[in-house]
C-alpha atoms as a PDB file:
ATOM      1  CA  UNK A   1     -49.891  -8.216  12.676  1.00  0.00           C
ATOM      2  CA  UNK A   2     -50.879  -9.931   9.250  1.00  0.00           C
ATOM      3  CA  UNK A   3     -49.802 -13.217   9.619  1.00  0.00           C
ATOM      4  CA  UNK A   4     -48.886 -15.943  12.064  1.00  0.00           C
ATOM      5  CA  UNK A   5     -45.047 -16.447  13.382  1.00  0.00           C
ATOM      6  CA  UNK A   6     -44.181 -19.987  12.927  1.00  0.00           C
ATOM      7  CA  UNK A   7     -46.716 -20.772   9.864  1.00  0.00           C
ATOM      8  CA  UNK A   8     -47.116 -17.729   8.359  1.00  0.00           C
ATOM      9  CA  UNK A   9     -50.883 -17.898   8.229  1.00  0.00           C
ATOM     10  CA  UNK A  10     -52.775 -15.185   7.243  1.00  0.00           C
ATOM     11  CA  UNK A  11     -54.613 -13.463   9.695  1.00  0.00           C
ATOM     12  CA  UNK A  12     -58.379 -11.805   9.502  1.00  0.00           C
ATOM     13  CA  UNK A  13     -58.017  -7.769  10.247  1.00  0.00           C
ATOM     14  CA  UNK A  14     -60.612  -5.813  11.769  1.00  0.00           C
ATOM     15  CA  UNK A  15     -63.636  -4.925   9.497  1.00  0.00           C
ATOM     16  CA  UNK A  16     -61.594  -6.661   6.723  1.00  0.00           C
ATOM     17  CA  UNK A  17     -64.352  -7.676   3.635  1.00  0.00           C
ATOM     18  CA  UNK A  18     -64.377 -11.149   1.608  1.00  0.00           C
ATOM     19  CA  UNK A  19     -63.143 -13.049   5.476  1.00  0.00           C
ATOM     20  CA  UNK A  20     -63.239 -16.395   3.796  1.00  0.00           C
ATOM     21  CA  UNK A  21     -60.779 -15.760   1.456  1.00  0.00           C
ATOM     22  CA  UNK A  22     -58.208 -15.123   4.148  1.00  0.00           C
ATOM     23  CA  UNK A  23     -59.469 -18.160   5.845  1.00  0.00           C
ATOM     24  CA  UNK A  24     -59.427 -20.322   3.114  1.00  0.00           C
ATOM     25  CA  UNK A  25     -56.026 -19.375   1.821  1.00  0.00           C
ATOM     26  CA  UNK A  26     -54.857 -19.978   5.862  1.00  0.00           C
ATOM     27  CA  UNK A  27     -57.013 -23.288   5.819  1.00  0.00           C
ATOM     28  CA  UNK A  28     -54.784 -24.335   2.224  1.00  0.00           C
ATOM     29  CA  UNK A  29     -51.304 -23.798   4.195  1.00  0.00           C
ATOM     30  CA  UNK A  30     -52.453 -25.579   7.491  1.00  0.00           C
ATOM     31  CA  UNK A  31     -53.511 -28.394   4.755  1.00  0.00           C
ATOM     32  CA  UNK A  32     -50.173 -28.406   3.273  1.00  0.00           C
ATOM     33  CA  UNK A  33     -47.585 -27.767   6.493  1.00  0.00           C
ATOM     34  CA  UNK A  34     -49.193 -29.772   8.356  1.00  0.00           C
ATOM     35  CA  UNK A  35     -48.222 -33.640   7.872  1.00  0.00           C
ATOM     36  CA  UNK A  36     -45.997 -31.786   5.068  1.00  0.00           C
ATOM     37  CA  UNK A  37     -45.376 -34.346   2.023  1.00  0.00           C
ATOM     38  CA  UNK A  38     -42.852 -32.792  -0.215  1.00  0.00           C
ATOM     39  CA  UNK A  39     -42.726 -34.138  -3.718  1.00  0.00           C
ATOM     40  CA  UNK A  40     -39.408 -32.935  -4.783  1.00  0.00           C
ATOM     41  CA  UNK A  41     -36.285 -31.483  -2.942  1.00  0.00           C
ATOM     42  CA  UNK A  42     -33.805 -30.011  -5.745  1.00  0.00           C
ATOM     43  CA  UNK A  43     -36.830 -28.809  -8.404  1.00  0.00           C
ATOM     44  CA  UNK A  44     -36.086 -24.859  -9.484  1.00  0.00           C
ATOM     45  CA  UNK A  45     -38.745 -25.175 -11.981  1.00  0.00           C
ATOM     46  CA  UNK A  46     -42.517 -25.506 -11.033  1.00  0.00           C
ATOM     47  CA  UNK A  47     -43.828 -28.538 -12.140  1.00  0.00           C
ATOM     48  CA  UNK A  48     -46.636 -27.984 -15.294  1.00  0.00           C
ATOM     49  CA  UNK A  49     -49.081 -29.785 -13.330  1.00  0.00           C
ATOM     50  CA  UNK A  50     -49.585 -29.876 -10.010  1.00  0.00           C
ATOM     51  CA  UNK A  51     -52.263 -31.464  -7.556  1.00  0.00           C
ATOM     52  CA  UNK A  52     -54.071 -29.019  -5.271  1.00  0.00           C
ATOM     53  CA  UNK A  53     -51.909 -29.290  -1.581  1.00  0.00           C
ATOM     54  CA  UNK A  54     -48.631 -30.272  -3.513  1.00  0.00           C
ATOM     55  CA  UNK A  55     -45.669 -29.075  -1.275  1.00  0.00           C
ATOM     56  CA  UNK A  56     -41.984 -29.001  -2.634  1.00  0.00           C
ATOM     57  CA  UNK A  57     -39.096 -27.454  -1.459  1.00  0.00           C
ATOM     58  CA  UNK A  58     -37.800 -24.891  -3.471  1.00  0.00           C
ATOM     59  CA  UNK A  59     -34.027 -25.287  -4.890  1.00  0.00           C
ATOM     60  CA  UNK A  60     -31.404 -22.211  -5.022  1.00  0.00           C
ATOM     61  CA  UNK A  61     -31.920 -20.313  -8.107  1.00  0.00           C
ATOM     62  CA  UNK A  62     -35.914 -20.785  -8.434  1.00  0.00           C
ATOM     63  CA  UNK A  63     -37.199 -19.495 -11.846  1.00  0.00           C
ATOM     64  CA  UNK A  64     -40.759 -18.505 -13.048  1.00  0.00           C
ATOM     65  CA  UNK A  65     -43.327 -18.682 -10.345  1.00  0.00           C
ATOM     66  CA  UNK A  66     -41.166 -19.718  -7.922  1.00  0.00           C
ATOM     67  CA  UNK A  67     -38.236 -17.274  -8.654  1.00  0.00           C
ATOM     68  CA  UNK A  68     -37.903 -15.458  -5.375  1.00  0.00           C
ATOM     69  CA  UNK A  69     -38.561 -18.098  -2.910  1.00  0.00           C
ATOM     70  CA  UNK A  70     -35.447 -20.368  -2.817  1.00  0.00           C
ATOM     71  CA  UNK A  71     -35.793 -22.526   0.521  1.00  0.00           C
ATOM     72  CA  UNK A  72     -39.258 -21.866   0.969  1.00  0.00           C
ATOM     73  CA  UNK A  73     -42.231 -24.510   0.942  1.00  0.00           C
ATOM     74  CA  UNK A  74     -43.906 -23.799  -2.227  1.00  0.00           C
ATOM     75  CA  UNK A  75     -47.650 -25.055  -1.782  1.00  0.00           C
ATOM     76  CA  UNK A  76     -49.998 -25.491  -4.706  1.00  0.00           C
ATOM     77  CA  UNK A  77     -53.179 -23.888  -3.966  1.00  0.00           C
ATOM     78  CA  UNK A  78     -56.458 -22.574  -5.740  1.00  0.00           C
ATOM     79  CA  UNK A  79     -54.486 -22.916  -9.070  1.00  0.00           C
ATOM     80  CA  UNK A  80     -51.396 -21.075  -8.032  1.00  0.00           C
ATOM     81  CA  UNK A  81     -48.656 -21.460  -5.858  1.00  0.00           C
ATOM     82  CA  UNK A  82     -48.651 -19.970  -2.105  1.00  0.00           C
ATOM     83  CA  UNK A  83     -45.220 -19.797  -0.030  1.00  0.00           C
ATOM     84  CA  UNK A  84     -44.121 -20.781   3.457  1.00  0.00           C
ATOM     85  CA  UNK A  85     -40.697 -20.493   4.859  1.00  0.00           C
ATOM     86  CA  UNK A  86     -39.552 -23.519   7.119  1.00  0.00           C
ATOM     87  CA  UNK A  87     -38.370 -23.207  10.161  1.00  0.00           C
ATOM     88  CA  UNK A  88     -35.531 -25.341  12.433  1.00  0.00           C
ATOM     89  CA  UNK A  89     -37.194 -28.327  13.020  1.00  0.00           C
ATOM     90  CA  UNK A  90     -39.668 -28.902  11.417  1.00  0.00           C
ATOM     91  CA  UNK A  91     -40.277 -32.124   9.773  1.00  0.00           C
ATOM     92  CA  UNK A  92     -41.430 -33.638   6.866  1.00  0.00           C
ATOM     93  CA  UNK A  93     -41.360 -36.798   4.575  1.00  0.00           C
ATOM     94  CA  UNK A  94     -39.825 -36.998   0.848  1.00  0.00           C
ATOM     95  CA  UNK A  95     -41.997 -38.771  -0.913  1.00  0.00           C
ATOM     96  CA  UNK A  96     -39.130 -39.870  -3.961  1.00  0.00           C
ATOM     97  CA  UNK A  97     -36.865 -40.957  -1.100  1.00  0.00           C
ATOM     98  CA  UNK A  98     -39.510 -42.218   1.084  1.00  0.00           C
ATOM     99  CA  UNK A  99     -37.911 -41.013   4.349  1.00  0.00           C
ATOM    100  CA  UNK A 100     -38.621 -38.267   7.162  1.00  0.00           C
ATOM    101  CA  UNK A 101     -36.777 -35.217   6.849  1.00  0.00           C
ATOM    102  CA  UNK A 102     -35.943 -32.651   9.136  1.00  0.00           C
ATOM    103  CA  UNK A 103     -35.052 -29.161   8.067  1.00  0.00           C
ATOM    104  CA  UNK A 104     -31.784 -28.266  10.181  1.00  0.00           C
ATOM    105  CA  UNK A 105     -32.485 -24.197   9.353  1.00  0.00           C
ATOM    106  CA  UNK A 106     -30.871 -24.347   6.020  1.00  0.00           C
ATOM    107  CA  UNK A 107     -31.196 -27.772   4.662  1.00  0.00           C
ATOM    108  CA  UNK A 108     -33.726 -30.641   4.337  1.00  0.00           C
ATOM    109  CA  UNK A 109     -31.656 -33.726   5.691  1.00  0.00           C
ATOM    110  CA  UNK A 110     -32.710 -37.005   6.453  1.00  0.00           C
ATOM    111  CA  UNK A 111     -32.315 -39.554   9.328  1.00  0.00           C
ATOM    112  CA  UNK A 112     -31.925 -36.957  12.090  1.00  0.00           C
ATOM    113  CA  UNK A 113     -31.571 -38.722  15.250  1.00  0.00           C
ATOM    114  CA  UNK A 114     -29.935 -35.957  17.472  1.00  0.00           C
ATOM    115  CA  UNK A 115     -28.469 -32.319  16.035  1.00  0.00           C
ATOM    116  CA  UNK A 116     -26.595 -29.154  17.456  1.00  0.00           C
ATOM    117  CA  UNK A 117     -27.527 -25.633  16.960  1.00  0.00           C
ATOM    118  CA  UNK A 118     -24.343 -25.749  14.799  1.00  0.00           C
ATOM    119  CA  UNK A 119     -25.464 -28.656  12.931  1.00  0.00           C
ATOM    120  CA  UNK A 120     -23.337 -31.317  13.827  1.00  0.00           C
ATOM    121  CA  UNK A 121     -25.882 -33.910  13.644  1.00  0.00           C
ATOM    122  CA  UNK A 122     -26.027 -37.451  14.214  1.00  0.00           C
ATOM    123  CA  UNK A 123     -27.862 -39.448  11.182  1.00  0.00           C
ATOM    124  CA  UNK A 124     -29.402 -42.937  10.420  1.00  0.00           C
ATOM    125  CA  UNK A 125     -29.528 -44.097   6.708  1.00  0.00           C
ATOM    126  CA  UNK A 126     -30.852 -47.489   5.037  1.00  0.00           C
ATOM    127  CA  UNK A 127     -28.516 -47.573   1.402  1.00  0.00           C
ATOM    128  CA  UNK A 128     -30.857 -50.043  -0.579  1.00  0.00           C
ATOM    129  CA  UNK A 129     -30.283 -51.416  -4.049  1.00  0.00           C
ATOM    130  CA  UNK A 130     -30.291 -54.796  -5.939  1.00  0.00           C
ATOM    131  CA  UNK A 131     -27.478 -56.301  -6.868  1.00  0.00           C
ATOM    132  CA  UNK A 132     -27.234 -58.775 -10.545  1.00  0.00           C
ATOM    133  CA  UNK A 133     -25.040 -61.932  -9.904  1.00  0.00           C
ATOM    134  CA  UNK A 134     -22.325 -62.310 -12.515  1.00  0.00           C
ATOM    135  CA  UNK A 135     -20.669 -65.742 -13.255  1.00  0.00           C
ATOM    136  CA  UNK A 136     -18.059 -66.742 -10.549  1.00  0.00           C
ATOM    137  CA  UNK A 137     -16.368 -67.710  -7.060  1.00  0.00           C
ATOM    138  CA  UNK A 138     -17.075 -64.365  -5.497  1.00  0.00           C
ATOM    139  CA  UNK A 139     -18.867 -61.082  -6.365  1.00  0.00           C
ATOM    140  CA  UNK A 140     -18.038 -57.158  -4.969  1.00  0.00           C
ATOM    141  CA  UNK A 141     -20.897 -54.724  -5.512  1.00  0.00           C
ATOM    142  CA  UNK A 142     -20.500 -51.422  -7.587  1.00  0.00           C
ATOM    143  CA  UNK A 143     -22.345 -49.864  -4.691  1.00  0.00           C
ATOM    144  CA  UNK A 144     -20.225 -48.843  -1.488  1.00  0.00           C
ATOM    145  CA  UNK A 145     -20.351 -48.674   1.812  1.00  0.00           C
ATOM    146  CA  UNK A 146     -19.704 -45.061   2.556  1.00  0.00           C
ATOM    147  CA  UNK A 147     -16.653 -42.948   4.119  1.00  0.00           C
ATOM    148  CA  UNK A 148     -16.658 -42.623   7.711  1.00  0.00           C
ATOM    149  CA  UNK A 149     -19.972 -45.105   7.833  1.00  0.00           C
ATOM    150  CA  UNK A 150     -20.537 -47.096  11.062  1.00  0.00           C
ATOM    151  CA  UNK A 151     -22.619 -50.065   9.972  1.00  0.00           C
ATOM    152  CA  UNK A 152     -24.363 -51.871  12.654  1.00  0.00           C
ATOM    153  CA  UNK A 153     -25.499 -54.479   9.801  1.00  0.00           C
ATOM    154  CA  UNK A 154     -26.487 -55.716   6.659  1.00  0.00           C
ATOM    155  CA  UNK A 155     -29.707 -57.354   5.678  1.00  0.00           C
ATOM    156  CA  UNK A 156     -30.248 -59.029   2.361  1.00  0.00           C
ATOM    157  CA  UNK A 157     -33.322 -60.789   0.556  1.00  0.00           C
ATOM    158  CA  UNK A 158     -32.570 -62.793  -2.618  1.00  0.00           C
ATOM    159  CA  UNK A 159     -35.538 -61.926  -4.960  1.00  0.00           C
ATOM    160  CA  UNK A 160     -33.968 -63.936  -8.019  1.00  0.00           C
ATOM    161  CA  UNK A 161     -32.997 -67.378  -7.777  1.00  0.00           C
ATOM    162  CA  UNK A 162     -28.739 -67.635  -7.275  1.00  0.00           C
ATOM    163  CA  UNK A 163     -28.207 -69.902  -9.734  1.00  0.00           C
ATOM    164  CA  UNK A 164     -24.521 -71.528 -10.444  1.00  0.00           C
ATOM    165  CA  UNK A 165     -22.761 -75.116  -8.687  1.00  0.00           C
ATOM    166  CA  UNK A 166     -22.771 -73.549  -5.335  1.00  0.00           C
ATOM    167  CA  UNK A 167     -24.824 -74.986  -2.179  1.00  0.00           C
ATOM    168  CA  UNK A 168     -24.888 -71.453  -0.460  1.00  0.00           C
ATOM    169  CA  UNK A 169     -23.394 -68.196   0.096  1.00  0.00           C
ATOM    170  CA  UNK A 170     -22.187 -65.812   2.392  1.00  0.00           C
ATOM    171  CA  UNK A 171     -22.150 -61.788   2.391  1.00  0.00           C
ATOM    172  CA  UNK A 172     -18.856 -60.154   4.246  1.00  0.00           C
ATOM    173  CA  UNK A 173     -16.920 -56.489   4.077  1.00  0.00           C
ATOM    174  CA  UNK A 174     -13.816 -54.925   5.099  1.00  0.00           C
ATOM    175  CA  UNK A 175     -11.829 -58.193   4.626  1.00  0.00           C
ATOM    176  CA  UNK A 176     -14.045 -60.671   6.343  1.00  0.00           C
ATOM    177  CA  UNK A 177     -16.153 -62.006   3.747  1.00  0.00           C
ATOM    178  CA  UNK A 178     -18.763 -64.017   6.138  1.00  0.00           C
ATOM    179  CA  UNK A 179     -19.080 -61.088   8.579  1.00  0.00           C
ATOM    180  CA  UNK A 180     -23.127 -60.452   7.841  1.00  0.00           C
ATOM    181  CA  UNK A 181     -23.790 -64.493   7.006  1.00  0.00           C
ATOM    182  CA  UNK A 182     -22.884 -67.812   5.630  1.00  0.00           C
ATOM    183  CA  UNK A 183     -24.148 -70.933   4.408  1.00  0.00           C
ATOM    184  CA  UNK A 184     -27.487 -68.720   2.513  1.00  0.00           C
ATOM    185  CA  UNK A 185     -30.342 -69.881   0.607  1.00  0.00           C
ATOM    186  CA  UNK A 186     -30.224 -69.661  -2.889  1.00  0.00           C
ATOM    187  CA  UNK A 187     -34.490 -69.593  -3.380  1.00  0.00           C
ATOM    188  CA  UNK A 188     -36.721 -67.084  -4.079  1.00  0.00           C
ATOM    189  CA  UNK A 189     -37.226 -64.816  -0.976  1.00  0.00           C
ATOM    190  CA  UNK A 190     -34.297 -66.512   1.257  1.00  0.00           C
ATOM    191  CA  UNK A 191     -32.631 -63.475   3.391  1.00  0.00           C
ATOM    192  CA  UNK A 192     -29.472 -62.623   5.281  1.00  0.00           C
ATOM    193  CA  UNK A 193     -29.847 -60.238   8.661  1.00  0.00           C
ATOM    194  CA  UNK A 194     -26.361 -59.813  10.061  1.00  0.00           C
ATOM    195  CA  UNK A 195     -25.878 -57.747  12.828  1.00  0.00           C
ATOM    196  CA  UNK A 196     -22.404 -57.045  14.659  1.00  0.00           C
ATOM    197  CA  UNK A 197     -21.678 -56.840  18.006  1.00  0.00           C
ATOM    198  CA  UNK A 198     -19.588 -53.853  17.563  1.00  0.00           C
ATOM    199  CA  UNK A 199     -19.747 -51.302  14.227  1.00  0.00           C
ATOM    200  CA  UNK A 200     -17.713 -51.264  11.357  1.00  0.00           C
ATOM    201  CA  UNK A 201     -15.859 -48.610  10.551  1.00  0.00           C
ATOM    202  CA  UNK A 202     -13.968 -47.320   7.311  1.00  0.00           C
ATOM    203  CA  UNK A 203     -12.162 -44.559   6.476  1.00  0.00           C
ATOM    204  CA  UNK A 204     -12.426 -45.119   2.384  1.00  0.00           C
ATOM    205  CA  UNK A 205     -15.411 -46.274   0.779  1.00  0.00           C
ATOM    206  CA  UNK A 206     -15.878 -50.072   0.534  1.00  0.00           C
ATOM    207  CA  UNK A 207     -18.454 -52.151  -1.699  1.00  0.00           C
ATOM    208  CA  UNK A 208     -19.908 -55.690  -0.117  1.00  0.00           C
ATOM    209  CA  UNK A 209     -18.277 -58.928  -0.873  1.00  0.00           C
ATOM    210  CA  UNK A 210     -20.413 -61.980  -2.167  1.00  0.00           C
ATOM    211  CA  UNK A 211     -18.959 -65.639  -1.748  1.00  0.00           C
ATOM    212  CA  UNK A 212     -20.310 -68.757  -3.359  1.00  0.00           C
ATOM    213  CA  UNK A 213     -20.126 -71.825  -1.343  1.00  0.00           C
ATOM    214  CA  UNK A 214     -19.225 -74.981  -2.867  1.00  0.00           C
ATOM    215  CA  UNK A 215     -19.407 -74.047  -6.036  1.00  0.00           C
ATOM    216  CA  UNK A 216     -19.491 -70.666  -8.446  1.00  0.00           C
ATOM    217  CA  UNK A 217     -22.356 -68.814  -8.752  1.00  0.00           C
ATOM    218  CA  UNK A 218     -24.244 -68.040 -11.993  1.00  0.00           C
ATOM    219  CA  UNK A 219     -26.616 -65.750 -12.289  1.00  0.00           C
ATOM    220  CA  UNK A 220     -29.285 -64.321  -9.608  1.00  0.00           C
ATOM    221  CA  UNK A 221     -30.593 -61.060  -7.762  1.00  0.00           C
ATOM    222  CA  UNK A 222     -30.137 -60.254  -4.786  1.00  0.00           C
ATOM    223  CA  UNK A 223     -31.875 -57.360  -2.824  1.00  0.00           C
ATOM    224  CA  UNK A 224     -29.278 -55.596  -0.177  1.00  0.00           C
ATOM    225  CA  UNK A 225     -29.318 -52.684   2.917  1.00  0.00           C
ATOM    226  CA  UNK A 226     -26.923 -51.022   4.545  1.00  0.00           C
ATOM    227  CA  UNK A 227     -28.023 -50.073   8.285  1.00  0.00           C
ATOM    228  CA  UNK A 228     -25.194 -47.311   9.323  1.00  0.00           C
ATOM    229  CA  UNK A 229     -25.067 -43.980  11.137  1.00  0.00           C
ATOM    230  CA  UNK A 230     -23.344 -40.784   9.948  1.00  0.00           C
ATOM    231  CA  UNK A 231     -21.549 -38.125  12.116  1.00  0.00           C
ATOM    232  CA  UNK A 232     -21.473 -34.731  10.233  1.00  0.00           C
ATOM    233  CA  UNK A 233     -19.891 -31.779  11.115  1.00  0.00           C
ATOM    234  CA  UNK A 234     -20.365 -28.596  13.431  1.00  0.00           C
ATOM    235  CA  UNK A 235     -20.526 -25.679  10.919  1.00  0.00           C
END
């Protein structure tokens, strides 16, 4: 036996010379698996330059110094790269996405709160993103909610004045345009956290509603999330 099962750590054979090598190189992968970081999910290129203990999941159709390795861990160590196939279930955080990851035994996927040994998986998400105020009575947002969502709520931060005649706002979907708040602030750092008693559900994608009270609005920022769970498929 050369190696360990589940991390594929090298192992120290009997009268073997140079031990520390092998013990370093099994130290290097312990330091990288362990608490795994991964800086990228969908690279097929190694990176020029890379900090010692770098992790990334390897892409389909890997080139260069990672050719050979799609779906591995590629782990940058002692000035080259070292490999490590995952396993089902492990777990790691994407450090671009900023969110713990779970690899399902042939995909990275995030917000894994239970999954079959076919996959069917139930998943949380958080869609973030700012949305710019343009002039009038009511605003929709270019981002939607997704297919098949079920939002438990929406929570909202203003982080640019709403400026315009209006004394407030409120945020709404799927035809009820107050159904995550009314009456908002229109300051610096005022908020909206609407929860629902039951979830909303949609069978085509469907963007946020903005309503200005009393008034039109003008101009303003304001920060939104989309709290929902996804139910994906048995393969």
């Amino acid at each position: 036996m050369d190696e360990t099962t589940q991390m594929q750590l090298p192992l120290v054979q009997a009268a073997q010379a140079q031990k520390h090598v092998t013990v370093n190189e099994a130290l290097m992968r312990l330091d990288g698996l362990v608490q795994l970081r991964l800086q990228s999910l969908d690279q097929t290129v190694p990176p020029v330059t890379a900090a010692e203990g770098d992790c990334h999941a390897v892409a389909a159709n890997a080139v260069n110094e990672w050719a050979g390795h799609d779906g591995e861990v590629a782990i940058f160590a002692g000035g080259g790269w070292v490999f490590a196939m995952p396993r089902a279930g492990w777990r790691g955080w994407d450090i671009v996405g900023g969110a713990e990851l779970v690899f399902d035994g042939a995909a990275w996927v995030g917000g894994v709160a239970a999954i079959s040994a076919s996959g069917a998986a139930m998943r949380f998400h958080v869609l973030e993103f700012d949305h710019v105020i343009s002039a009038g009575v009511s605003n929709t947002t270019v981002e939607l909610i997704p297919s098949h969502a079920m939002v438990f709520g929406v929570t909202a931060r203003v982080v640019s004045d709403i400026t315009g005649t209006l004394a407030s706002w409120r945020l709404g979907a799927g035809g009820a345009d107050n159904r995550f708040g009314s009456g908002l602030g229109l300051g610096q750092g005022s908020y909206a956290q609407g929860v629902l008693g039951a979830p909303l559900t949609g069978y085509a994608p469907q963007p946020l509603e903005l309503t200005a009270e009393g008034g039109d609005f003008a101009g303003g920022t304001v920060r939104l999330a989309v709290h929902y769970c996804e139910l994906t498929l048995p393969s």
